[in-house]
Protein backbone atom coordinates (compact mmCIF):
# COMPACT_ATOMS: atom_id res chain seq x y z
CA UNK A 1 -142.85 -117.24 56.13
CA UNK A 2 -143.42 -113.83 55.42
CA UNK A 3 -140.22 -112.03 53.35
CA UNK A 4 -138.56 -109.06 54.67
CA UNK A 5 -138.73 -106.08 52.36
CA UNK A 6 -135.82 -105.46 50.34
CA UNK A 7 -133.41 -102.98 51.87
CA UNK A 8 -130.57 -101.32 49.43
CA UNK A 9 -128.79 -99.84 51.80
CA UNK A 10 -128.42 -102.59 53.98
CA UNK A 11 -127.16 -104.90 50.64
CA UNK A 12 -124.40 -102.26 49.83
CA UNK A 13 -123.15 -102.16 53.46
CA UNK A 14 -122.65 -106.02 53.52
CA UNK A 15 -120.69 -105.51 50.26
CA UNK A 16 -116.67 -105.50 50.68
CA UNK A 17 -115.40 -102.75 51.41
CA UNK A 18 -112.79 -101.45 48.86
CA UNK A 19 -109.21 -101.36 49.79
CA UNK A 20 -108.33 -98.75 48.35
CA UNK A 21 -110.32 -95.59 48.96
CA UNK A 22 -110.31 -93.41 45.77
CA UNK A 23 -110.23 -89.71 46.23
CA UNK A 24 -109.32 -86.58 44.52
CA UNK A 25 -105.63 -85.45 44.34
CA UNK A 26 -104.44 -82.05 46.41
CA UNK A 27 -104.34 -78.57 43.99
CA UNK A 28 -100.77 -78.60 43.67
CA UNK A 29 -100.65 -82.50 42.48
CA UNK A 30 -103.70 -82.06 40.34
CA UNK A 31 -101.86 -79.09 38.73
CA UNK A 32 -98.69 -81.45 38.20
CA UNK A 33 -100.84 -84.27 36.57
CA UNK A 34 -102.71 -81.82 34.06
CA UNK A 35 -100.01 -78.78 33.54
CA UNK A 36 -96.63 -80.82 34.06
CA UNK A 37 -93.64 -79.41 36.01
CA UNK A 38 -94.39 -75.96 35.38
CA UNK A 39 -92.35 -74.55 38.56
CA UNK A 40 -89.39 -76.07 37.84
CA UNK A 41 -89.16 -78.42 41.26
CA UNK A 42 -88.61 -81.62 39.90
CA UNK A 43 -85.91 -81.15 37.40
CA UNK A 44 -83.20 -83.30 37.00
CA UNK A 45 -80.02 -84.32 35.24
CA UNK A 46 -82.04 -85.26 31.78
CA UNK A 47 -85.50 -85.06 30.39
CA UNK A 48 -86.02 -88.88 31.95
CA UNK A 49 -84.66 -88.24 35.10
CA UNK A 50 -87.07 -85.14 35.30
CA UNK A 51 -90.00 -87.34 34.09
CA UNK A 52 -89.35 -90.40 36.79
CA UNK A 53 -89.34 -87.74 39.44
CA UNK A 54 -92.68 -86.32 38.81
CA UNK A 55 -93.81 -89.69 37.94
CA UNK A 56 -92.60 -90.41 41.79
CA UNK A 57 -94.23 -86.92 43.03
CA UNK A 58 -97.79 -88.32 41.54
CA UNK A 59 -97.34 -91.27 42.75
CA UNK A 60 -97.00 -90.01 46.63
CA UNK A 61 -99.89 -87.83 45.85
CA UNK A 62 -101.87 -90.86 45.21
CA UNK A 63 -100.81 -92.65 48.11
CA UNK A 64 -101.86 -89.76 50.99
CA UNK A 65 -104.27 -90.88 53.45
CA UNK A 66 -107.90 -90.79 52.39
CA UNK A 67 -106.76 -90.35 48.40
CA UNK A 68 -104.85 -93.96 48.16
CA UNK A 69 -105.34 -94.66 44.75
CA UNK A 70 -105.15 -98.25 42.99
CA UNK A 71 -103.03 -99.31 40.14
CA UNK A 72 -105.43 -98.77 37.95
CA UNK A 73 -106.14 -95.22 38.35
CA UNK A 74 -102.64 -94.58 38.44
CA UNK A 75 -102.47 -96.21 34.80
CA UNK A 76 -106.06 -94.33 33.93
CA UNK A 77 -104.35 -91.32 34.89
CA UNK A 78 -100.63 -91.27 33.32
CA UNK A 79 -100.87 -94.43 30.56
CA UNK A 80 -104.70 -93.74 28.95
CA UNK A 81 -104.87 -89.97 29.20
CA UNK A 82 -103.03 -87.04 27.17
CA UNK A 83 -101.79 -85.62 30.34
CA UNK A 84 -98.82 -83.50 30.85
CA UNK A 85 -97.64 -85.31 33.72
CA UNK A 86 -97.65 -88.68 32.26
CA UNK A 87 -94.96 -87.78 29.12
CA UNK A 88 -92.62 -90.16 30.96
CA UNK A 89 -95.06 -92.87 31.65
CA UNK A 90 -96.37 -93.12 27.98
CA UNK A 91 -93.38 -92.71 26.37
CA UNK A 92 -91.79 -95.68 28.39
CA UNK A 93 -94.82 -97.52 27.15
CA UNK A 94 -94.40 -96.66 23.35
CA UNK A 95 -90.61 -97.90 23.81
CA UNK A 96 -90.50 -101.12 26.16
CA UNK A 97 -94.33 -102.11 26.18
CA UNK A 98 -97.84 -101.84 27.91
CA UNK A 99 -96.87 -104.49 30.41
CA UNK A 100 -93.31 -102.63 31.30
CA UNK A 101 -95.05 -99.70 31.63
CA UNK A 102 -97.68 -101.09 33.79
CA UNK A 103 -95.48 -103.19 36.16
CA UNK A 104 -93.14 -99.89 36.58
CA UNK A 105 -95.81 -97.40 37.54
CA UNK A 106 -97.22 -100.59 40.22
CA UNK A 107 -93.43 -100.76 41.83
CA UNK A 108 -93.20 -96.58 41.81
CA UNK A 109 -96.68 -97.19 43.71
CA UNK A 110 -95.81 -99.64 45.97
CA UNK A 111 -92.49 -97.80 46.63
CA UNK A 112 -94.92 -94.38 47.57
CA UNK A 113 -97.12 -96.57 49.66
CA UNK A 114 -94.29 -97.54 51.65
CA UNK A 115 -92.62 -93.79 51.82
CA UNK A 116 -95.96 -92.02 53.16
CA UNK A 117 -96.10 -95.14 55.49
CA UNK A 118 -93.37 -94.84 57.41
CA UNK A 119 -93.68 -91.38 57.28
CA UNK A 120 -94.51 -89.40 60.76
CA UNK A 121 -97.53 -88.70 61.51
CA UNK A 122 -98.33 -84.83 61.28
CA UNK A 123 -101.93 -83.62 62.10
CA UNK A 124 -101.88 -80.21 61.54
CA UNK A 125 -98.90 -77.21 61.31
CA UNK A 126 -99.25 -76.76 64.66
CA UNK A 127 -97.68 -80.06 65.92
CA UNK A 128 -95.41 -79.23 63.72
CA UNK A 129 -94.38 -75.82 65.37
CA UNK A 130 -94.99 -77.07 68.58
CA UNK A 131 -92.14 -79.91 67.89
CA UNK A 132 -89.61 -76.80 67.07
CA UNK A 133 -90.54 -75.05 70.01
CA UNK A 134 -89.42 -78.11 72.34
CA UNK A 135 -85.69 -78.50 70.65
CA UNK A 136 -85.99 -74.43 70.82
CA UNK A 137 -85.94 -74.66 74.16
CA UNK A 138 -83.83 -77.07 74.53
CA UNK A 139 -81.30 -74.86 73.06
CA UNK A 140 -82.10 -71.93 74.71
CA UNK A 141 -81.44 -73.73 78.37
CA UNK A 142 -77.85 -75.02 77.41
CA UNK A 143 -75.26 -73.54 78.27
CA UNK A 144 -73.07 -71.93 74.97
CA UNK A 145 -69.31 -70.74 75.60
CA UNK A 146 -67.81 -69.40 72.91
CA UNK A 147 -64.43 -71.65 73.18
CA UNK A 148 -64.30 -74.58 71.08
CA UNK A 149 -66.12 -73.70 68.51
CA UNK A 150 -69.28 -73.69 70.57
CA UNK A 151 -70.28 -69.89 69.86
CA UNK A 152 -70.48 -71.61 66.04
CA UNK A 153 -72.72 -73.98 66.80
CA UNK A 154 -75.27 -71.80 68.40
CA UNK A 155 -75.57 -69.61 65.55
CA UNK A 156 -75.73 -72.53 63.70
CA UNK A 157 -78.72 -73.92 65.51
CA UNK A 158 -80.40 -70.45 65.50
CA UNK A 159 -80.46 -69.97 61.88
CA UNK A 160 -81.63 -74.09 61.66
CA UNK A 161 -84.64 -73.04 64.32
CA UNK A 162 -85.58 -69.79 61.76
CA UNK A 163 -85.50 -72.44 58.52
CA UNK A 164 -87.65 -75.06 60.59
CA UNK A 165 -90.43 -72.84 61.05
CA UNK A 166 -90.21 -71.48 57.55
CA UNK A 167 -90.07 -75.43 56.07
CA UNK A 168 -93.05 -76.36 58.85
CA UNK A 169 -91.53 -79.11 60.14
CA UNK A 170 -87.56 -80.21 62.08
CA UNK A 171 -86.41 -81.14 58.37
CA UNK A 172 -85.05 -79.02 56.68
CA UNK A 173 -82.98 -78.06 53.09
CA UNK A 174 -79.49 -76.11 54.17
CA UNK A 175 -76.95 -75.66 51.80
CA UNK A 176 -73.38 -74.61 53.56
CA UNK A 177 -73.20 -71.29 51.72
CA UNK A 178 -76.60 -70.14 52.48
CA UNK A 179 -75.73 -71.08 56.41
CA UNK A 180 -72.83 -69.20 56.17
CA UNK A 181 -74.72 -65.58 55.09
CA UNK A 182 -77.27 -66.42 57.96
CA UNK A 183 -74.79 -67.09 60.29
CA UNK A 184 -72.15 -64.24 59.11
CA UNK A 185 -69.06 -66.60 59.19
CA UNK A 186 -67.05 -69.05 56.61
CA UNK A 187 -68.11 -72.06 55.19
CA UNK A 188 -65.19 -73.85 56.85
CA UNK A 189 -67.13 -72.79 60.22
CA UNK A 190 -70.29 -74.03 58.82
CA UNK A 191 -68.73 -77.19 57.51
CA UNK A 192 -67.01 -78.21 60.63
CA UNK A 193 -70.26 -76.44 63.03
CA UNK A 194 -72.38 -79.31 60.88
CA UNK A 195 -69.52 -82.35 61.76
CA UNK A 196 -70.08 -81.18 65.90
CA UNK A 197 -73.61 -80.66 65.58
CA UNK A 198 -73.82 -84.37 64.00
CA UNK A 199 -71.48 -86.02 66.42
CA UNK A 200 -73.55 -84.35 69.11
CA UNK A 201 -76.51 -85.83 67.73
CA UNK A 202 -77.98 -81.95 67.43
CA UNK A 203 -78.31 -82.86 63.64
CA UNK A 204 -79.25 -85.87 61.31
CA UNK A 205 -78.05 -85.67 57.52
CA UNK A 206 -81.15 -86.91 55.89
CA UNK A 207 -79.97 -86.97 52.44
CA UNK A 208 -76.68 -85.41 50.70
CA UNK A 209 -77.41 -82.41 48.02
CA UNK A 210 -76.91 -83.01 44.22
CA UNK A 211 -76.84 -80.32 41.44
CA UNK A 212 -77.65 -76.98 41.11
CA UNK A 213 -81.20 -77.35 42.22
CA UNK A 214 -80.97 -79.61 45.25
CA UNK A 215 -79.50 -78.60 48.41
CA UNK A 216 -78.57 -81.42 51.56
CA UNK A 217 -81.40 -82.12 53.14
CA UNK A 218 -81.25 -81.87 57.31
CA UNK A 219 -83.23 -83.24 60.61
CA UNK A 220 -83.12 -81.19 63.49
CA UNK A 221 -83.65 -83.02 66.88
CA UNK A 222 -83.14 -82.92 70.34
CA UNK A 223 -80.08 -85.25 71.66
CA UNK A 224 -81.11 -87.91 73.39
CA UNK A 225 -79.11 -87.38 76.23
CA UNK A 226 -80.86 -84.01 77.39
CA UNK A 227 -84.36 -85.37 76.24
CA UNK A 228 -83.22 -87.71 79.46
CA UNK A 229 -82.41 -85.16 81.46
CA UNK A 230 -85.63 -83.06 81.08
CA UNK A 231 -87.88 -85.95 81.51
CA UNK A 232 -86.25 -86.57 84.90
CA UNK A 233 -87.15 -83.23 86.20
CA UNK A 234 -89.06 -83.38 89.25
CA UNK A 235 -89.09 -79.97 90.03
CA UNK A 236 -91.45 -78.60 87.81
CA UNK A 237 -88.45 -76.11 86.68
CA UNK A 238 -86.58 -76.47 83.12
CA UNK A 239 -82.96 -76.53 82.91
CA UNK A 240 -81.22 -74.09 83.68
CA UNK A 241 -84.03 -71.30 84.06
CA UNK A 242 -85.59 -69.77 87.45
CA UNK A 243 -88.68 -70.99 88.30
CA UNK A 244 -92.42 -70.07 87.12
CA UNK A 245 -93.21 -66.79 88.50
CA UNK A 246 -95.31 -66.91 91.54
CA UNK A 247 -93.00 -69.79 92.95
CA UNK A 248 -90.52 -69.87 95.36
CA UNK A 249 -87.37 -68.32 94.13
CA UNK A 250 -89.14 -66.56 90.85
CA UNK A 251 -87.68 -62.92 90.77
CA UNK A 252 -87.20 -60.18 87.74
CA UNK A 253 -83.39 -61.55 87.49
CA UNK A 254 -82.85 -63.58 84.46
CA UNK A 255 -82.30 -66.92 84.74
CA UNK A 256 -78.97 -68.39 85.16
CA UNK A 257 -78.01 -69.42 80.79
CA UNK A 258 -81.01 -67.88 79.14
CA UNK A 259 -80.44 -67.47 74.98
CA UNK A 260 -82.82 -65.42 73.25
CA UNK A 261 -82.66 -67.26 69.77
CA UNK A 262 -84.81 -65.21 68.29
CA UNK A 263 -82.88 -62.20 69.01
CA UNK A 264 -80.08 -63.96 67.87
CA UNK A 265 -80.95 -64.47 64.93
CA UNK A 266 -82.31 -60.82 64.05
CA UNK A 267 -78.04 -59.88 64.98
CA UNK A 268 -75.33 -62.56 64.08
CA UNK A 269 -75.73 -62.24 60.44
CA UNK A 270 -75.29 -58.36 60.41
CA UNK A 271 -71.61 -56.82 59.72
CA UNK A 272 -71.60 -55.32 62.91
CA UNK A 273 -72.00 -58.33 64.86
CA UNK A 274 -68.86 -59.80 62.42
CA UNK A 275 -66.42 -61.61 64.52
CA UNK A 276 -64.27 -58.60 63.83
CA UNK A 277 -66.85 -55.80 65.47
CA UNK A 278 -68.87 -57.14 68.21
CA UNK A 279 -69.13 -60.48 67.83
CA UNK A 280 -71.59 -63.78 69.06
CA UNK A 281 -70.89 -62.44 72.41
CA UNK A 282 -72.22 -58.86 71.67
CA UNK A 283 -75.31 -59.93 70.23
CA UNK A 284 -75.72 -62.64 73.57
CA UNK A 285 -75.64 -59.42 75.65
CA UNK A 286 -77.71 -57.29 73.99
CA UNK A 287 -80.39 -59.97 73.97
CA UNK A 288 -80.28 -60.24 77.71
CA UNK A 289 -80.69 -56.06 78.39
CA UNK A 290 -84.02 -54.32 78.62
CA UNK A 291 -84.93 -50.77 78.08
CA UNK A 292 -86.36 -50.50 81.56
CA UNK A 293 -85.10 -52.84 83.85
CA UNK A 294 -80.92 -52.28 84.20
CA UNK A 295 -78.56 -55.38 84.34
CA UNK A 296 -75.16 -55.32 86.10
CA UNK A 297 -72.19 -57.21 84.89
CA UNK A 298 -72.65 -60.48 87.65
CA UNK A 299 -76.37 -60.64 86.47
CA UNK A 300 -75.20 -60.87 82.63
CA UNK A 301 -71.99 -62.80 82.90
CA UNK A 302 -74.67 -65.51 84.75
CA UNK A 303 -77.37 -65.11 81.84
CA UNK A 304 -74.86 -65.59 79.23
CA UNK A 305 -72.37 -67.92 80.52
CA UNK A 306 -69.37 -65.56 79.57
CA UNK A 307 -66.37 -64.80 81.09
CA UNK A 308 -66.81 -61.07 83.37
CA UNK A 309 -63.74 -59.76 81.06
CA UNK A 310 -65.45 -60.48 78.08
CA UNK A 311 -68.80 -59.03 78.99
CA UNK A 312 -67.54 -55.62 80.45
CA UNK A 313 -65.01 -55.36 77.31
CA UNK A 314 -68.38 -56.36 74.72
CA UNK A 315 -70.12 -53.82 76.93
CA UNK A 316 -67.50 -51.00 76.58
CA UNK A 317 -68.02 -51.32 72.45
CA UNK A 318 -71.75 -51.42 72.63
CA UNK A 319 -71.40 -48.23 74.95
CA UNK A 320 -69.30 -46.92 72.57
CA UNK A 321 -71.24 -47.32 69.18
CA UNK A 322 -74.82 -46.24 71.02
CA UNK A 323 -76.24 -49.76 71.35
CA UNK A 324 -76.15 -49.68 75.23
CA UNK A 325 -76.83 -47.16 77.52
CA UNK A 326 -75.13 -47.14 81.12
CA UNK A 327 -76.29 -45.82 84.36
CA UNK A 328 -75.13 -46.27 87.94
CA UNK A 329 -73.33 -49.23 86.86
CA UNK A 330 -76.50 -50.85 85.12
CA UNK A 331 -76.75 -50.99 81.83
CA UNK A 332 -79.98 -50.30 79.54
CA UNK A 333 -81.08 -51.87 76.17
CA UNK A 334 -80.94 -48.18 74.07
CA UNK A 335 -84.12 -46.48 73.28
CA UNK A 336 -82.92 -47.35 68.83
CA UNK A 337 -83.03 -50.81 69.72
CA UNK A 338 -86.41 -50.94 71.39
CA UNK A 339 -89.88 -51.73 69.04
CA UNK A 340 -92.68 -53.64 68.90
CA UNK A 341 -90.36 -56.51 70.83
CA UNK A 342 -87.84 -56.01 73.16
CA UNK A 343 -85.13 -56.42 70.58
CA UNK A 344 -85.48 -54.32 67.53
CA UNK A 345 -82.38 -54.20 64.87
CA UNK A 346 -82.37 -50.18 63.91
CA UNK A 347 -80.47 -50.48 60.05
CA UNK A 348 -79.14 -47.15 60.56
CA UNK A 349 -77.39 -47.35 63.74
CA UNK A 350 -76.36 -51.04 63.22
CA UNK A 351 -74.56 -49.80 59.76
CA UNK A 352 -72.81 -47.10 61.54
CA UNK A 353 -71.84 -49.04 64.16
CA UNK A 354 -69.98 -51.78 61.75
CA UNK A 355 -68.61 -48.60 59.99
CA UNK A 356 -66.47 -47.72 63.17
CA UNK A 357 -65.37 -50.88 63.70
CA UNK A 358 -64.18 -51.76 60.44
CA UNK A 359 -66.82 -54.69 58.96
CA UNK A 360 -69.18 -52.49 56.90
CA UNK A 361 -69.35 -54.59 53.63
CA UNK A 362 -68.56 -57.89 54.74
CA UNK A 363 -72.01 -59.53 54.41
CA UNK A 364 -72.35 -58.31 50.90
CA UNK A 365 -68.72 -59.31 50.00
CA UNK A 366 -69.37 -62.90 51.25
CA UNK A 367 -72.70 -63.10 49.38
CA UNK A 368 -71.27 -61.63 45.60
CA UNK A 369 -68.36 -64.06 46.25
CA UNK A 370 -71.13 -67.66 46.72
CA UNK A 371 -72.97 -65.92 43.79
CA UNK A 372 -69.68 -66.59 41.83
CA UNK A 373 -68.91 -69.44 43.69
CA UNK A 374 -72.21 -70.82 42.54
CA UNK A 375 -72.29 -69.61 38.98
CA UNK A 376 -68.90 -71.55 38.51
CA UNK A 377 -70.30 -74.72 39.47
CA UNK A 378 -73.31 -73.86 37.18
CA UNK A 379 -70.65 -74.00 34.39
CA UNK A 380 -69.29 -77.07 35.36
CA UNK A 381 -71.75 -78.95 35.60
CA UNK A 382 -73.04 -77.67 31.98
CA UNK A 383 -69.57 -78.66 30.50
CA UNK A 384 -70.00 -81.71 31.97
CA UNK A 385 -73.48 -82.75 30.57
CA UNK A 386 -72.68 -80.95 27.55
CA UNK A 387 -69.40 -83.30 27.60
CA UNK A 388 -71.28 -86.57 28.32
CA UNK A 389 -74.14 -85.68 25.41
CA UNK A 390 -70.77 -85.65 22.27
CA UNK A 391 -69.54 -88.67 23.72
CA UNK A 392 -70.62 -91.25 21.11
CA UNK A 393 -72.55 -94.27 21.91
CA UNK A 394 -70.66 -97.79 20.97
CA UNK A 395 -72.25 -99.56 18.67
CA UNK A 396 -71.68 -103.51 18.63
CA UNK A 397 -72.85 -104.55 15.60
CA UNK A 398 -71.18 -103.18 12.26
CA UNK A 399 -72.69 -101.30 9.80
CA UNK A 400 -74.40 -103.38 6.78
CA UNK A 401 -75.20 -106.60 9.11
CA UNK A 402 -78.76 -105.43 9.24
CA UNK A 403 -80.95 -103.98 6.38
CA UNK A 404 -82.18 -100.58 7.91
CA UNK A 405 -85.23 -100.54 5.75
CA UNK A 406 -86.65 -104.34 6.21
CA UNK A 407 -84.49 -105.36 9.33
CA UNK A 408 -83.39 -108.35 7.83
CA UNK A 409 -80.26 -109.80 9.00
CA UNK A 410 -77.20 -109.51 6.03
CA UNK A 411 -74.48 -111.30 7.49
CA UNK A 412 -74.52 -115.48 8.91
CA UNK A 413 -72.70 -114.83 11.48
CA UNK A 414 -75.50 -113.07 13.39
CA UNK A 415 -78.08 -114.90 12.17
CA UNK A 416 -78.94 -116.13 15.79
CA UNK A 417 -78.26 -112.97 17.50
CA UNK A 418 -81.45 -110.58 18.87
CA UNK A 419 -80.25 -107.72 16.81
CA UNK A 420 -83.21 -105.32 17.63
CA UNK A 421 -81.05 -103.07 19.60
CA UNK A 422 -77.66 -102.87 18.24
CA UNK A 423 -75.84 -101.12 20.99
CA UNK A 424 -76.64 -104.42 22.70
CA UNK A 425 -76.81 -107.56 21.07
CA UNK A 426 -77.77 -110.70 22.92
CA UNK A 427 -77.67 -114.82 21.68
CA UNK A 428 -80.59 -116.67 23.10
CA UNK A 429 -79.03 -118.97 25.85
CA UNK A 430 -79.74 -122.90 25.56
CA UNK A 431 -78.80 -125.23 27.80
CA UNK A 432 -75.94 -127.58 26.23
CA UNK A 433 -77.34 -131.05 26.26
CA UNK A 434 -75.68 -134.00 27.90
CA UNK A 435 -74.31 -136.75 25.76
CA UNK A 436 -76.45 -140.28 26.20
């Protein structure tokens, strides 16, 4: 029988296939492993703390799709190499042992493997952006009175929209003070906006803040009993809104509980949109008027869900400080306001406008008092590490009991005693045996 030639290729193919695919880490890991921590965003309480959390940043880097890495590398990398970011790993292997060390950096594995797991799948950024668009709308369809608290909540949501697409993705770090200068309110109105917002299953608290470095850490979502609602849309139309232009009933009216978040958000958190000058409800109107195309007072008290008193007494202030223009009983976006978009903040005439009604200052008064606020805590928390570093460690076993410079044991009474740390002494346990 006549051989077949010998084919390498074909050999290598009917090898097993590896498990574990072994690829290169991402720039900013790679920088971790060989400069350390050099940014300063995994610091923690103490110098181990610091060094278990970039030992659990490396390991997640090493358990991304198409770069899972096996145990072995992982020890190659942090145990067997003068690397900066395996300090932690090495030194737990001078002080416990090689097979400590080893089975610890194989659980911190294990423990990435299953993190990036169950993980969501994110192709690219824009899924991501795509995913805040949907809630955005969402929250642009409702309908947003200001009693109740409900004003608070939209401004709440508007500022959580602008720190999605800044974080590339619905989760999100927020602490309540730095909500509170977006918004332009208290942090009691943040703090009991965030308590709604959760009951109404707007937000998800993904994981509490700690420290001075790490702020709570947020999910933004859609509630599940609109996502419902939308799905069972025949129509074609979204809630709340006319329909596509070109279809029956499509005219240049706005629809019926429009929000412009993104105007929204260029307003609330400017002192003359304070609740003392023109308010949420100002900055609702203004988003809904165009330079060209006049609104009356039925068409905007529809668009913004107000009450008619409160829109034609909002309107009579914006007339007032020059931010609305009136004509024939329509009112006009003014000509300051208008740029590149339809809604462009002018500094100058917003400042002057806060001036006359008494809020010129706030914003900056609110943000030098969470500085202090802040650099408090920063004090605390020193005294308190600072505090907990003098405390002295107990000791169990007394001094002259062991020989420091042979390690011999002094005293009988220890003799059977494992005295090689003496903070914590332990006797060997042996089972008492039965009598005959």
């Amino acid at each position: 029988m006549k051989s077949q030639p010998h084919n390498p290729s074909l050999s290598a193919s009917r090898r097993a296939v590896p498990v574990w695919e072994r690829r290169g880490l991402s720039p900013r890991m790679r920088r971790l492993l060989l400069e350390g921590d050099v940014t300063g965003c995994y610091g923690g309480v103490t110098d181990s703390d610091s060094g278990y959390r970039i030992t659990m940043a490396l390991a997640v880097g090493c358990s991304q799709p198409g770069r899972a890495w096996t145990p072995g590398d992982l020890f190659q990398a942090l145990l067997y190499t003068p690397t900066r970011g395996g300090v932690w790993a090495r030194h737990l292997r001078e002080r416990k042992g090689t097979d400590y060390a080893e089975a610890k950096l194989t659980a911190m594995l294990d423990k990435a493997r299953r993190l990036v797991a169950d993980a969501p799948l994110i192709t690219c950024r824009q899924d991501a952006l795509e995913a805040i668009e949907a809630v955005r709308q969402v929250v642009e369809d409702q309908l947003w009175p200001t009693a109740g608290g409900k004003g608070s909540d939209l401004k709440n949501l508007v500022a959580r929209l602008e720190l999605c697409e800044r974080a590339g993705g619905l989760e999100h770090g927020a602490s309540v003070r730095q909500m509170a200068e977006v918004m332009g309110c208290a942090r009691a109105t943040v703090e009991a906006s965030n308590r709604r917002l959760v009951d109404d299953d707007w937000l998800e608290l993904v994981k509490s803040g700690s420290g001075k470095a790490h702020g709570s850490r947020w999910r933004l979502k859609v509630p599940d009993r609109l996502r419902v609602r939308r799905e069972e849309e025949a129509n074609g139309a979204q809630v709340g809104r006319s329909p596509t232009a070109g279809y029956r009933g499509a005219g240049t009216v706005p629809a019926a509980h429009t929000t412009d978040t993104r105007a929204i958000s260029s307003l609330m958190g400017h002192d003359a949109f304070h609740h003392h000058a023109h308010g949420l409800s100002g900055a609702r109107i203004l988003a809904c008027l165009d330079p060209l195309d006049g609104q009356d007072v039925l068409t905007l008290t529809a668009a913004t869900g107000l009450h008619r008193s409160t829109v034609q007494r909002r309107l009579r202030h914006l007339i007032a400080d020059g931010l609305v223009a009136e004509l024939e009983g329509r009112y006009y976006l003014a000509s300051a306001l208008v740029g590149p978009v339809r809604l462009h903040p002018d500094e100058e005439l917003l400042n002057d406008s806060a001036e006359q009604r008494g809020t010129r200052g706030r914003s900056h008064a609110r943000r030098r008092r969470h500085q202090g606020e802040r650099a408090t805590y920063h004090r605390w928390l020193a005294e308190q590490l600072a505090g907990r570093a003098r405390r002295p460690r107990l000791v169990l076993v007394p001094d002259g009991v062991v020989d420091p410079s042979s390690g011999e044991v002094l005293d009988d009474r220890w003799r059977d005693w494992d005295l090689s740390d003496v903070r914590r002494p332990t006797f060997p346990y042996t089972p008492r045996q039965q009598a005959g």
